[in-house]
Protein backbone atom coordinates (compact mmCIF):
# COMPACT_ATOMS: atom_id res chain seq x y z
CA UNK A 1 0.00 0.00 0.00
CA UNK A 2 1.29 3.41 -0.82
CA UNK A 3 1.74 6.28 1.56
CA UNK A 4 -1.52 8.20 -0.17
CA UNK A 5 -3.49 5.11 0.18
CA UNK A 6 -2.61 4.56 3.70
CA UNK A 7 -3.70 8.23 4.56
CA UNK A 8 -6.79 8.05 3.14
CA UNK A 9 -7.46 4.27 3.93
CA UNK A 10 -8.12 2.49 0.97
CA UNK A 11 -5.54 0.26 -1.11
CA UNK A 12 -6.55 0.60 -4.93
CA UNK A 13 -6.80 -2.91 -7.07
CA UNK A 14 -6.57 -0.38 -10.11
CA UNK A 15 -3.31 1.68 -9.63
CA UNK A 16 -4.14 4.01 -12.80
CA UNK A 17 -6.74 5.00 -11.48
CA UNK A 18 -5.26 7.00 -8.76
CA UNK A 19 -2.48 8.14 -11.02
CA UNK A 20 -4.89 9.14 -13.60
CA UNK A 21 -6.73 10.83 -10.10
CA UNK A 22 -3.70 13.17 -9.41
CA UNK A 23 -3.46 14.11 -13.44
CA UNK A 24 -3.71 17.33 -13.96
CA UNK A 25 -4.93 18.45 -17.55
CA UNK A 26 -1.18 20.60 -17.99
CA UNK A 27 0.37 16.98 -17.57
CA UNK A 28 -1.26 15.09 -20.90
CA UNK A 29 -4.27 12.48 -20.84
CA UNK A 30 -5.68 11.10 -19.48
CA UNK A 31 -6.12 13.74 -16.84
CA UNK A 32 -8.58 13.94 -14.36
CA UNK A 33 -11.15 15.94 -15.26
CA UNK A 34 -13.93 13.54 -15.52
CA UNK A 35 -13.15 11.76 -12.00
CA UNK A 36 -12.96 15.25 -10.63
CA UNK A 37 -16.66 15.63 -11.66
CA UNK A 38 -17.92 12.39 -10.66
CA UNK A 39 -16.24 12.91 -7.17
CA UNK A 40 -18.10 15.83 -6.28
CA UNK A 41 -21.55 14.29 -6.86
CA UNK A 42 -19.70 11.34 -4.81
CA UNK A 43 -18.80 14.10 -2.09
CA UNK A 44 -22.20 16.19 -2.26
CA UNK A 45 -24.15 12.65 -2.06
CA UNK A 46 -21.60 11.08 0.86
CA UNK A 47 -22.19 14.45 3.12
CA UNK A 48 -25.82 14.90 2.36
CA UNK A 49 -26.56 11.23 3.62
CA UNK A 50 -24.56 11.68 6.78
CA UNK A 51 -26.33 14.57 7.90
CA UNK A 52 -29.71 13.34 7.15
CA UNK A 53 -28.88 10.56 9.20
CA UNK A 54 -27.19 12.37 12.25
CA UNK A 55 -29.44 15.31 12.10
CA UNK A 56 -32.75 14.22 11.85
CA UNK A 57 -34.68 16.97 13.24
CA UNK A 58 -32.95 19.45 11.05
CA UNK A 59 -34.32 21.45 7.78
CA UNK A 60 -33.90 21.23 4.78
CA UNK A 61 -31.85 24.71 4.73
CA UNK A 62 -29.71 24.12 7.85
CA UNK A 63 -28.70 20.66 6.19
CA UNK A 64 -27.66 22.61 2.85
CA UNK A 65 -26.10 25.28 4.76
CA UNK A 66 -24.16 22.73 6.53
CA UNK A 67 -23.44 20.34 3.71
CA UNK A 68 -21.95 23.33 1.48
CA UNK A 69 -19.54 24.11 4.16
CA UNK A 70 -18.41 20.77 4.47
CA UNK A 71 -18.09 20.10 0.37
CA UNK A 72 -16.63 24.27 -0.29
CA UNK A 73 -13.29 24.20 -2.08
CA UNK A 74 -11.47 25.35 0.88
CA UNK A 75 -12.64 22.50 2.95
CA UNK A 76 -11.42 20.60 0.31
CA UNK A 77 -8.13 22.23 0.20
CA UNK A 78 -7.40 22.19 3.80
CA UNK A 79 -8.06 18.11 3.77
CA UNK A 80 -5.94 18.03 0.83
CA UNK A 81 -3.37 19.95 2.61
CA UNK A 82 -3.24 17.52 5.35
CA UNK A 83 -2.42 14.81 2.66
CA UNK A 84 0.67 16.76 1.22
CA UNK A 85 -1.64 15.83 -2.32
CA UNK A 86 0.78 18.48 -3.86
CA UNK A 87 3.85 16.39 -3.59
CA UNK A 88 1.24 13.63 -5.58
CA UNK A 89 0.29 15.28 -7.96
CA UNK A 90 1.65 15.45 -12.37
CA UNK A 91 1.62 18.82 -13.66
CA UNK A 92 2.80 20.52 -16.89
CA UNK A 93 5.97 22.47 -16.41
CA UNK A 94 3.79 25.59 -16.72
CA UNK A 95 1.75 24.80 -13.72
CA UNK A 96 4.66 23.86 -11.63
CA UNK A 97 6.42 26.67 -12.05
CA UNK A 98 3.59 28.93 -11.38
CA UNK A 99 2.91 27.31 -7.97
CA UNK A 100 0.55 24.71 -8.82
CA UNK A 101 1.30 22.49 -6.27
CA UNK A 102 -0.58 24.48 -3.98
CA UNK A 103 -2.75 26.65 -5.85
CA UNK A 104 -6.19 25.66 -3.82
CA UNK A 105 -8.06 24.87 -7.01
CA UNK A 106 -6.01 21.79 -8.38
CA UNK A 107 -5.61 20.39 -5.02
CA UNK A 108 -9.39 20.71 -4.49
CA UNK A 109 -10.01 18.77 -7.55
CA UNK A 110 -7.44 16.08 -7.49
CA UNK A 111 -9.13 15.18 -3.67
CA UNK A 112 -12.56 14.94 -5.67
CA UNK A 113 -11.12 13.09 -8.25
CA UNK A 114 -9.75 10.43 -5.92
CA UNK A 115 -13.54 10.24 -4.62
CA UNK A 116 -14.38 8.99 -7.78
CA UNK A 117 -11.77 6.87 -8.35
CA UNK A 118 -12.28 5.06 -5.47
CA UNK A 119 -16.06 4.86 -6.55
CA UNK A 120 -14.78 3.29 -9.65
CA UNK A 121 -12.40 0.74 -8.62
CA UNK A 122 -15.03 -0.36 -5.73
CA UNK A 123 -18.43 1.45 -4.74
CA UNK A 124 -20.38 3.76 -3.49
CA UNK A 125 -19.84 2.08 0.14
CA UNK A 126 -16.04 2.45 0.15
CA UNK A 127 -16.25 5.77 -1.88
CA UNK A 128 -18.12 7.00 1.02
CA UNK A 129 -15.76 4.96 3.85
CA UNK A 130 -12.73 7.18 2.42
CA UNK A 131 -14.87 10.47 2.82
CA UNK A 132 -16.16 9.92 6.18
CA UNK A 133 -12.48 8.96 7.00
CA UNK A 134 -11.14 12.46 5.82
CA UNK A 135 -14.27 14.43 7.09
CA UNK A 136 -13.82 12.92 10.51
CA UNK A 137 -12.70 15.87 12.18
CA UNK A 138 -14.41 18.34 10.72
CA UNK A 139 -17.59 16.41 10.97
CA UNK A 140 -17.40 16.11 14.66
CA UNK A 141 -17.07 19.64 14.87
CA UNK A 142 -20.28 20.01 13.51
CA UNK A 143 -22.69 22.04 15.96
CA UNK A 144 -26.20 21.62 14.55
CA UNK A 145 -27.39 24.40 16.81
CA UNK A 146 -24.75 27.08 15.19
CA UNK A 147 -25.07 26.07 11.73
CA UNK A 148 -22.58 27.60 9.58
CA UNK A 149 -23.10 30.90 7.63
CA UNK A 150 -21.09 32.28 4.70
CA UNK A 151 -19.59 35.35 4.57
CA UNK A 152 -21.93 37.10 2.63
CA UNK A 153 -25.21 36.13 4.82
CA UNK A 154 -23.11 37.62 7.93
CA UNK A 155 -22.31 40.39 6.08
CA UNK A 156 -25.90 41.25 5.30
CA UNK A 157 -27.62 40.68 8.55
CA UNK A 158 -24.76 42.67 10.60
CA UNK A 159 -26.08 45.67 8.01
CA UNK A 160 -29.17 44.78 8.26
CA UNK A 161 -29.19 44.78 11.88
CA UNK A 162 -27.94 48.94 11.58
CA UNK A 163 -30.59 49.76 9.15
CA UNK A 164 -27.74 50.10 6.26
CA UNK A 165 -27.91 49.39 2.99
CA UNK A 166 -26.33 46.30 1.49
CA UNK A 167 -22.87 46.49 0.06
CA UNK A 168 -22.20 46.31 -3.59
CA UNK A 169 -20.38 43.85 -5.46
CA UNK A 170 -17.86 44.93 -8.02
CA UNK A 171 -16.35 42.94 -10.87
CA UNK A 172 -12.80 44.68 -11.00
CA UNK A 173 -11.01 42.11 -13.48
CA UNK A 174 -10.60 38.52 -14.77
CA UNK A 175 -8.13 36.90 -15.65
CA UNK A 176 -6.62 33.32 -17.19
CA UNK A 177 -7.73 31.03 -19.52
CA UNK A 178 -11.64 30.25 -19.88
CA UNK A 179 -11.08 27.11 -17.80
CA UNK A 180 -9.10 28.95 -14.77
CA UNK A 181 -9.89 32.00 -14.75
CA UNK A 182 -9.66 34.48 -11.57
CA UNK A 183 -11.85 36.49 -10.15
CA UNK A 184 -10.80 39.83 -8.60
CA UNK A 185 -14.19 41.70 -6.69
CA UNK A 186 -14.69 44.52 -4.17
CA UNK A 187 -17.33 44.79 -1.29
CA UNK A 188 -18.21 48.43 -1.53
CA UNK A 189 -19.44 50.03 2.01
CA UNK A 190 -20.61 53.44 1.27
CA UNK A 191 -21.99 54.00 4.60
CA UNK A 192 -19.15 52.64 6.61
CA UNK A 193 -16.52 53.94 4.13
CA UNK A 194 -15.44 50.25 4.04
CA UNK A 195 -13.98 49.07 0.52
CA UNK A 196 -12.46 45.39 0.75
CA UNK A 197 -11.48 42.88 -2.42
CA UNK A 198 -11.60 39.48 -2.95
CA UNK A 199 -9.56 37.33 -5.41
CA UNK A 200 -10.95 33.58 -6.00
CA UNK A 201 -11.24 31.04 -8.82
CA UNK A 202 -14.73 31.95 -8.93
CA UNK A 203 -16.81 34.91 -8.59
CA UNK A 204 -18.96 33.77 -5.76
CA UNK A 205 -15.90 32.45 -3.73
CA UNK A 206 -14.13 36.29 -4.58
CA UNK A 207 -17.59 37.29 -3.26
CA UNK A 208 -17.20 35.82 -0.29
CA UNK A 209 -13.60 36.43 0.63
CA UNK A 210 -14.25 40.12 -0.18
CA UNK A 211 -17.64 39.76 2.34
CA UNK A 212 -15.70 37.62 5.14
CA UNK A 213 -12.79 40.63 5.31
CA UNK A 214 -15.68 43.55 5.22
CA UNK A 215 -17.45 41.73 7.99
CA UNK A 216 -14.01 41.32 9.98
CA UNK A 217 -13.54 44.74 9.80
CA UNK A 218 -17.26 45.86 11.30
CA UNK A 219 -16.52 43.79 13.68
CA UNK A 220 -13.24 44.84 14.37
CA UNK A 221 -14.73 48.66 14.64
CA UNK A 222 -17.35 47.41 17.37
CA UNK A 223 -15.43 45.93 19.39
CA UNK A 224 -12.69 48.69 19.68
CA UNK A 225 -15.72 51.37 19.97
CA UNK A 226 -17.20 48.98 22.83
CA UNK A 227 -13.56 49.13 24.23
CA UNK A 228 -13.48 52.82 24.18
CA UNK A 229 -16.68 53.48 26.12
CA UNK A 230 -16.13 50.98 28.66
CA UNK A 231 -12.76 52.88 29.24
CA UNK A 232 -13.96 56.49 29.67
């Protein structure tokens, strides 16, 4: 058994399938691509069973709010992370060079990938074994009665809550090719004078960062006001 296969705890009775897993399209074909789309319906299916089964008093929305935490890319990076997947991992000399070890994206995929090459060399079952495996610790930190909220939903209420308007989202420029581009977007605060950007392989994940670092900063400013008056 490799040293991947032992982290993630499954032994593969088709070795290509694992290389082809950590393939990236830069490298040649086959790449992995097509596992990396059947692993996320894998991962999305996985995770959404769980939950129904551990939470089953909770709504449809709280489940979907938690599930897309748990299946977001940078959950997926951070597991990824944990399994070194960049030292795995066949790139084009283009991609190496620009850091595509650890670029967030390609490490995302090649984790989803493996998800359905595991489904491929066994089942659903074991497919689903290996993700409960990695999600271990982050599903025990689950709190059902604090479900998660993205940046964005924070960012609103917290305005909402001061009778403010809600901020604006600004495309400021895109860049790469069709299939990786990048996503550069500002959270405009008129009201607050707050102006924060967000860079992401998306535009809702820019979105987000550029929400999560507005929010930080609100929050930042309340608590340093509340410091203030309990000083004078």
């Amino acid at each position: 058994m490799t040293e991947i296969e032992q982290a993630i705890g499954y032994q593969f009775k088709q070795p290509r399938l694992l290389t082809q897993a950590f393939t990236h399209r830069s490298f040649g074909t086959p790449h992995n691509e097509r596992l990396e789309f059947l692993g996320d319906s894998v991962l999305n299916c996985a995770i959404a069973q769980f939950l129904y089964t551990r939470f089953p008093d909770l709504p449809e929305g709280v489940l979907s709010r938690l599930r897309a935490n748990l299946v977001r890319q940078q959950s997926l990076f951070e597991i990824a992370e944990k399994l070194k997947l960049g030292e795995f991992l066949r790139l084009g000399d283009g991609e190496v060079k620009s850091g595509g070890r650890s670029r967030p994206s390609i490490l995302a995929d090649a984790l989803e990938s493996i998800f359905g090459a595991v489904l491929l060399d066994s089942n659903f079952d074991q497919a689903q074994q290996v993700i409960h495996h990695l999600y271990a610790d982050s599903i025990a930190a689950i709190d059902p009665k604090t479900p998660a909220k993205d940046s964005k939903t924070l960012l609103q209420e917290v305005l909402q809550s001061r009778h403010l308007p809600l901020p604006d989202y600004v495309l400021v420029n895109t860049t790469g090719h069709a299939h990786e581009q990048i996503f550069s977007i500002d959270c405009v605060i008129p009201a607050l004078g707050i102006h924060t950007s967000g860079v992401a392989n998306s535009r809702r994940a820019a979105e987000q960062a550029a929400a999560l670092t507005a929010h930080q900063a609100i929050m930042t400013e309340a608590t340093l006001t509340s410091v203030r008056k309990s000083g004078k």
